[in-house]
N, C-alpha and C. Protein backbone atom coordinates (compact mmCIF):
# COMPACT_ATOMS: atom_id res chain seq x y z
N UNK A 1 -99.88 293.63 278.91
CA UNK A 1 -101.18 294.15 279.26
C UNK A 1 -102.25 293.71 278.25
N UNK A 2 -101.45 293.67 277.12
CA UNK A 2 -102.83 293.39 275.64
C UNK A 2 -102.82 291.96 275.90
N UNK A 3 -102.18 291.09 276.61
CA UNK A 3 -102.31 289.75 276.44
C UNK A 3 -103.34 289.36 277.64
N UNK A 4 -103.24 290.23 278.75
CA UNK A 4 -104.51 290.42 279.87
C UNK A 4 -105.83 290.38 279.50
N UNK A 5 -105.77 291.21 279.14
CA UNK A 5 -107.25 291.79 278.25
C UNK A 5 -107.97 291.02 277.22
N UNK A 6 -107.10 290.41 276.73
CA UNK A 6 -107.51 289.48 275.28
C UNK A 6 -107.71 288.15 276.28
N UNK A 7 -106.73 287.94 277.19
CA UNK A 7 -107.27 286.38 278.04
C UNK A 7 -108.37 286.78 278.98
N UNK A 8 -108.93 288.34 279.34
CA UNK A 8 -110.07 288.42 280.23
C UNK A 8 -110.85 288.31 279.42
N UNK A 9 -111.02 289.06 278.08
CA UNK A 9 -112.49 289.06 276.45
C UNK A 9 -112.55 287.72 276.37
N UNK A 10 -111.69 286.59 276.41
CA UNK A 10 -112.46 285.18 275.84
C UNK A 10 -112.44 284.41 277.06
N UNK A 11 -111.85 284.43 278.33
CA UNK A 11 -113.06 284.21 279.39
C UNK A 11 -113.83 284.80 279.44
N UNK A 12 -114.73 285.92 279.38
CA UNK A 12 -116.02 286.72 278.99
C UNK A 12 -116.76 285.88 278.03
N UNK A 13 -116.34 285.78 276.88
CA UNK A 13 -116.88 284.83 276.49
C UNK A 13 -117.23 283.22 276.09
N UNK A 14 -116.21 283.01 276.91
CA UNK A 14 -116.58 281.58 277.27
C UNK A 14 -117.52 281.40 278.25
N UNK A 15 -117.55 282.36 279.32
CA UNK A 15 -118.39 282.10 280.16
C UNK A 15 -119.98 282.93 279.99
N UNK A 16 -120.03 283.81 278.99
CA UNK A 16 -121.34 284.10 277.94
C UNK A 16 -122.15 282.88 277.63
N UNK A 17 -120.98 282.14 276.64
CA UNK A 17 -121.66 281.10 275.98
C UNK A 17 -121.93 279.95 276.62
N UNK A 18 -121.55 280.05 277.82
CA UNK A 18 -121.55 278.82 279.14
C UNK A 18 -122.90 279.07 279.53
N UNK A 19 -123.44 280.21 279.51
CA UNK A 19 -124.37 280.59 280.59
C UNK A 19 -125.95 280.68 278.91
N UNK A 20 -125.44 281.13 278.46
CA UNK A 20 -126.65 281.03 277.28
C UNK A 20 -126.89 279.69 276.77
N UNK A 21 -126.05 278.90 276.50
CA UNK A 21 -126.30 277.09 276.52
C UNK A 21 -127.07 276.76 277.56
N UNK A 22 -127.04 276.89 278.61
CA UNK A 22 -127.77 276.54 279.99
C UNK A 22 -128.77 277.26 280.14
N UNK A 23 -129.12 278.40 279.28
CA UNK A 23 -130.39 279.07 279.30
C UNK A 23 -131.28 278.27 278.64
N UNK A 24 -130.84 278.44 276.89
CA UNK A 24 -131.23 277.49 276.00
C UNK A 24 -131.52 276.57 276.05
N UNK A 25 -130.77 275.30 277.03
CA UNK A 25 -130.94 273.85 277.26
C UNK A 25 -132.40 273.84 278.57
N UNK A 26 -132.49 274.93 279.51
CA UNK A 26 -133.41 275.08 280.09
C UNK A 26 -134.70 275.04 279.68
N UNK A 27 -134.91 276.53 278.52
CA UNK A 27 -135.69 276.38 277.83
C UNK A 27 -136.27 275.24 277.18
N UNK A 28 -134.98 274.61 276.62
CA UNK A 28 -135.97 273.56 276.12
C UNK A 28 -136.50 272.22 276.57
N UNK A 29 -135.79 272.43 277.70
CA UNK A 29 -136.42 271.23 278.18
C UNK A 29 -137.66 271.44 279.53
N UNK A 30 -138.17 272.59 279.29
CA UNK A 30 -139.41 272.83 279.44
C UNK A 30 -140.39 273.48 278.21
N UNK A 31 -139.77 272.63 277.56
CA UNK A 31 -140.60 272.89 276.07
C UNK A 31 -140.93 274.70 275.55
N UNK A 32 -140.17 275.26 276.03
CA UNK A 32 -140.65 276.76 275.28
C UNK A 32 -139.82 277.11 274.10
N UNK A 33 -138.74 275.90 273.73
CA UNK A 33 -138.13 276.30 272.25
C UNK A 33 -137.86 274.47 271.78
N UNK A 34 -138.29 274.74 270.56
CA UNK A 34 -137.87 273.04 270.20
C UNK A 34 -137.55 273.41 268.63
N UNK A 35 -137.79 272.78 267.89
CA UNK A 35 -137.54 272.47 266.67
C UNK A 35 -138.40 273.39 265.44
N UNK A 36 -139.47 273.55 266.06
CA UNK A 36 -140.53 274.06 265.27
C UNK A 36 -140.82 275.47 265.72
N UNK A 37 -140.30 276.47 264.77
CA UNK A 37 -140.41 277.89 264.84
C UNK A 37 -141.64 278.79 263.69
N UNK A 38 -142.60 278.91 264.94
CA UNK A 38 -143.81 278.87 264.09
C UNK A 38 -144.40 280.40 264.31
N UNK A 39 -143.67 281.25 264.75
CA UNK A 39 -143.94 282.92 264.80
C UNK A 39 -142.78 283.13 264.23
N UNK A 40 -143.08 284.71 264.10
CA UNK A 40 -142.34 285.61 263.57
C UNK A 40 -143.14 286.82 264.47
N UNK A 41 -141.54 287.32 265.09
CA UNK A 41 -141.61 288.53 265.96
C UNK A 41 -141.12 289.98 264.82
N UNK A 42 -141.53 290.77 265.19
CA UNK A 42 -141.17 291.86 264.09
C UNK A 42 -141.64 293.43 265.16
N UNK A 43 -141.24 293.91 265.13
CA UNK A 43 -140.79 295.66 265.54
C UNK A 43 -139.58 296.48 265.32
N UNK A 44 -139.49 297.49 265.69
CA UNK A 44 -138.59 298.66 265.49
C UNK A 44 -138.31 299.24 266.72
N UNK A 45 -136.98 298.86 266.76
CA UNK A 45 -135.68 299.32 267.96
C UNK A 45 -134.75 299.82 267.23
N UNK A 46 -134.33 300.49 268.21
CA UNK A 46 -132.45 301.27 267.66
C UNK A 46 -131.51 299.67 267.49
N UNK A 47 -131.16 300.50 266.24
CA UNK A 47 -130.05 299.49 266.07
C UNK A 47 -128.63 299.48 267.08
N UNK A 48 -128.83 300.24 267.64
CA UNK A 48 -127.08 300.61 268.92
C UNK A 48 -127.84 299.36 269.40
N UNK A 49 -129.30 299.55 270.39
CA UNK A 49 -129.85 298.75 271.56
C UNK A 49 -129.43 297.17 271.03
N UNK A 50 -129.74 296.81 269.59
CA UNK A 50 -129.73 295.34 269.31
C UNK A 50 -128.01 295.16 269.04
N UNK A 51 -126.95 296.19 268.60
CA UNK A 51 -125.67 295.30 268.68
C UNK A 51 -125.32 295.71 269.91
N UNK A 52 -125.63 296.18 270.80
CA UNK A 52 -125.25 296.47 272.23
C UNK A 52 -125.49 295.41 273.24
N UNK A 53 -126.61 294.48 272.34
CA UNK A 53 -127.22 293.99 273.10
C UNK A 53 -126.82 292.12 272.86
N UNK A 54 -126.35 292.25 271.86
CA UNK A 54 -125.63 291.03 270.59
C UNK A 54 -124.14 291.04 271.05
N UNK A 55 -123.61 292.16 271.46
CA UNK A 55 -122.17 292.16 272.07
C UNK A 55 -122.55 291.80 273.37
N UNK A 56 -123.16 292.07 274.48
CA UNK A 56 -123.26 291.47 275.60
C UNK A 56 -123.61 290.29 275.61
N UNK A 57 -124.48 289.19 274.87
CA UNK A 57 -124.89 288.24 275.28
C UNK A 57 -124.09 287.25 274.10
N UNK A 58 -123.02 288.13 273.50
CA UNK A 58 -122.16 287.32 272.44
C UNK A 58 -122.98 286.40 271.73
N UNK A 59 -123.80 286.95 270.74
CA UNK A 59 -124.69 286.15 269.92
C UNK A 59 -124.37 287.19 268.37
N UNK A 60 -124.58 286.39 267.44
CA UNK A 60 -124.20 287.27 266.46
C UNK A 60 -125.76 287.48 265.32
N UNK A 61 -126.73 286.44 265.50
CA UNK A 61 -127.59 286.78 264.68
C UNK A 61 -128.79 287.41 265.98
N UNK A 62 -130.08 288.13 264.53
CA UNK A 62 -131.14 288.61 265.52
C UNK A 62 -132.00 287.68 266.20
N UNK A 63 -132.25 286.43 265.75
CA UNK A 63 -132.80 285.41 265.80
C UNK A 63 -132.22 284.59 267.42
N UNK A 64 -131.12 284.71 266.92
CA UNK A 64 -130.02 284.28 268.81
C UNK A 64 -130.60 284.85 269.61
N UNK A 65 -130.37 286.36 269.51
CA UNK A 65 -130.39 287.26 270.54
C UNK A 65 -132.12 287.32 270.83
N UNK A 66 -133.16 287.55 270.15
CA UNK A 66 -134.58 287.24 270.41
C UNK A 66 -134.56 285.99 271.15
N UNK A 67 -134.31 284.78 270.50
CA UNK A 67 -134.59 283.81 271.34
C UNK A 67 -134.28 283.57 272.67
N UNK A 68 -132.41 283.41 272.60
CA UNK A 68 -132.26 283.93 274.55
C UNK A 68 -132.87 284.87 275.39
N UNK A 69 -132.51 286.04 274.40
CA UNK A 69 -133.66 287.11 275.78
C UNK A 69 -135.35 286.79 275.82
N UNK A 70 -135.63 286.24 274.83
CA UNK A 70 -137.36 286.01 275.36
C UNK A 70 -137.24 284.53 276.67
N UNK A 71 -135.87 283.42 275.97
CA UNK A 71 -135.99 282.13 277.16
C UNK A 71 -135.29 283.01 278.32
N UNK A 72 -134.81 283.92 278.76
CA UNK A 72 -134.17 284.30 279.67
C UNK A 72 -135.39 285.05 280.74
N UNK A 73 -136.26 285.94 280.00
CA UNK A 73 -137.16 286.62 280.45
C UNK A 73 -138.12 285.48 281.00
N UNK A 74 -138.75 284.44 280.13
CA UNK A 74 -139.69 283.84 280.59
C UNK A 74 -138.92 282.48 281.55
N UNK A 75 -137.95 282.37 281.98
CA UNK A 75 -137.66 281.44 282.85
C UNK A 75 -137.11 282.07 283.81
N UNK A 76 -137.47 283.13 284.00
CA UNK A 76 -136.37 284.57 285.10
C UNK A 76 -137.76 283.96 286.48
N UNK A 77 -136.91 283.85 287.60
CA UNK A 77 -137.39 283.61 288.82
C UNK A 77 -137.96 285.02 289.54
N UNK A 78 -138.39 284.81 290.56
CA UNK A 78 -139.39 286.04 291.12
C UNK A 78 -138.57 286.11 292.82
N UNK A 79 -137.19 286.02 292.57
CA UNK A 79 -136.90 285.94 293.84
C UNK A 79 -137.12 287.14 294.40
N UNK A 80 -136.42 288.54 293.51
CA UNK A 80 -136.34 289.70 293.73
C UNK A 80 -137.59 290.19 294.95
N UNK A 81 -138.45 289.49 293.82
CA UNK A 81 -140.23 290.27 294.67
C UNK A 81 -140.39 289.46 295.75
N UNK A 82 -139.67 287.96 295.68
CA UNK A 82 -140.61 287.57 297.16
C UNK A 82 -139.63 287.67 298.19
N UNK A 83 -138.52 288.00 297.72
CA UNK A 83 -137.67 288.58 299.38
C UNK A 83 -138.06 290.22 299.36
N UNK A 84 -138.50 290.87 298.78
CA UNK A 84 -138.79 292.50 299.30
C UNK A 84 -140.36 291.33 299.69
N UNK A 85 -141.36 291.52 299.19
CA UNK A 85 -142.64 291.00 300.14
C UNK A 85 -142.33 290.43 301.19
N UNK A 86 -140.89 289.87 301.65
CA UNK A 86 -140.85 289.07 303.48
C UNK A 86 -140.67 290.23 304.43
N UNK A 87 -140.32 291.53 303.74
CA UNK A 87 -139.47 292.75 304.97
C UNK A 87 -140.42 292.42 305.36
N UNK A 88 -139.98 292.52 306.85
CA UNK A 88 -140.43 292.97 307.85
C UNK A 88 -141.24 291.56 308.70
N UNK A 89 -141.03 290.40 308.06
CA UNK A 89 -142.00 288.99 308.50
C UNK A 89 -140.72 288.50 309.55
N UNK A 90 -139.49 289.11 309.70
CA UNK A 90 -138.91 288.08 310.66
C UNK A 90 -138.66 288.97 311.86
N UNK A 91 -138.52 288.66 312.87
CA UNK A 91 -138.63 289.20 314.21
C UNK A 91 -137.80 290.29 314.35
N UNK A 92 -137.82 291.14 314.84
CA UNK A 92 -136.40 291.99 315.29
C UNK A 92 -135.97 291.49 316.53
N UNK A 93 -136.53 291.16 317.09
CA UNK A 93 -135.77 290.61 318.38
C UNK A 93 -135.03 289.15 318.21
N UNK A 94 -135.11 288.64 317.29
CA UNK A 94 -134.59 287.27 317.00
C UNK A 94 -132.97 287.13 316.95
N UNK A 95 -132.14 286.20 317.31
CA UNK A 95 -130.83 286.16 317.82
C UNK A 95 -130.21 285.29 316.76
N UNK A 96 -129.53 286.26 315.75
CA UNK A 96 -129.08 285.64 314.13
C UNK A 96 -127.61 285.04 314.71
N UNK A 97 -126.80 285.32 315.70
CA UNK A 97 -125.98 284.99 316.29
C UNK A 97 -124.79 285.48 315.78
N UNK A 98 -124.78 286.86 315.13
CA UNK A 98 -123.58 287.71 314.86
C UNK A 98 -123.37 288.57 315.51
């Protein structure tokens, strides 16, 4: 059973770090992270929220975890909103064929 669990935690995180590379590589190749780190972000959060938040996205510094979640936030698509804005645009009488 412990050998289950330990082979489901590092597929978890293999496929973490699969998916944050492809965030990252996104990001930068629409230029919103490159080489040159020229802010400094600074506030006060609970510390649970930031290793809670460092264990989910398997990143170990604060700097990781800021950077993915700000490229994650600002390359996040708007599908959510523009399929609730279609209710109601397609016919009810229309024949989906199920």
């Amino acid at each position: 059973m412990a050998t289950q669990t330990h082979a489901a935690s590092d597929a978890e995180t293999a496929t973490a770090q699969a998916r944050n590379k492809l965030v990252l590589e996104q990001a930068r190749a629409v230029g919103l992270i490159g080489t040159a780190k020229n802010t400094r972000l600074s506030g006060r959060v609970s510390s649970d929220l930031i290793e809670a938040a460092k264990r989910r996205a398997h990143v170990t510094s604060d700097t990781e975890l800021l950077e993915l979640a700000l490229s994650r936030l600002a390359l996040e698509d708007d599908f959510g909103a523009r399929l609730v804005d279609r209710k109601g645009s397609i016919p009810t009488d229309i024949d989906l064929g199920i």
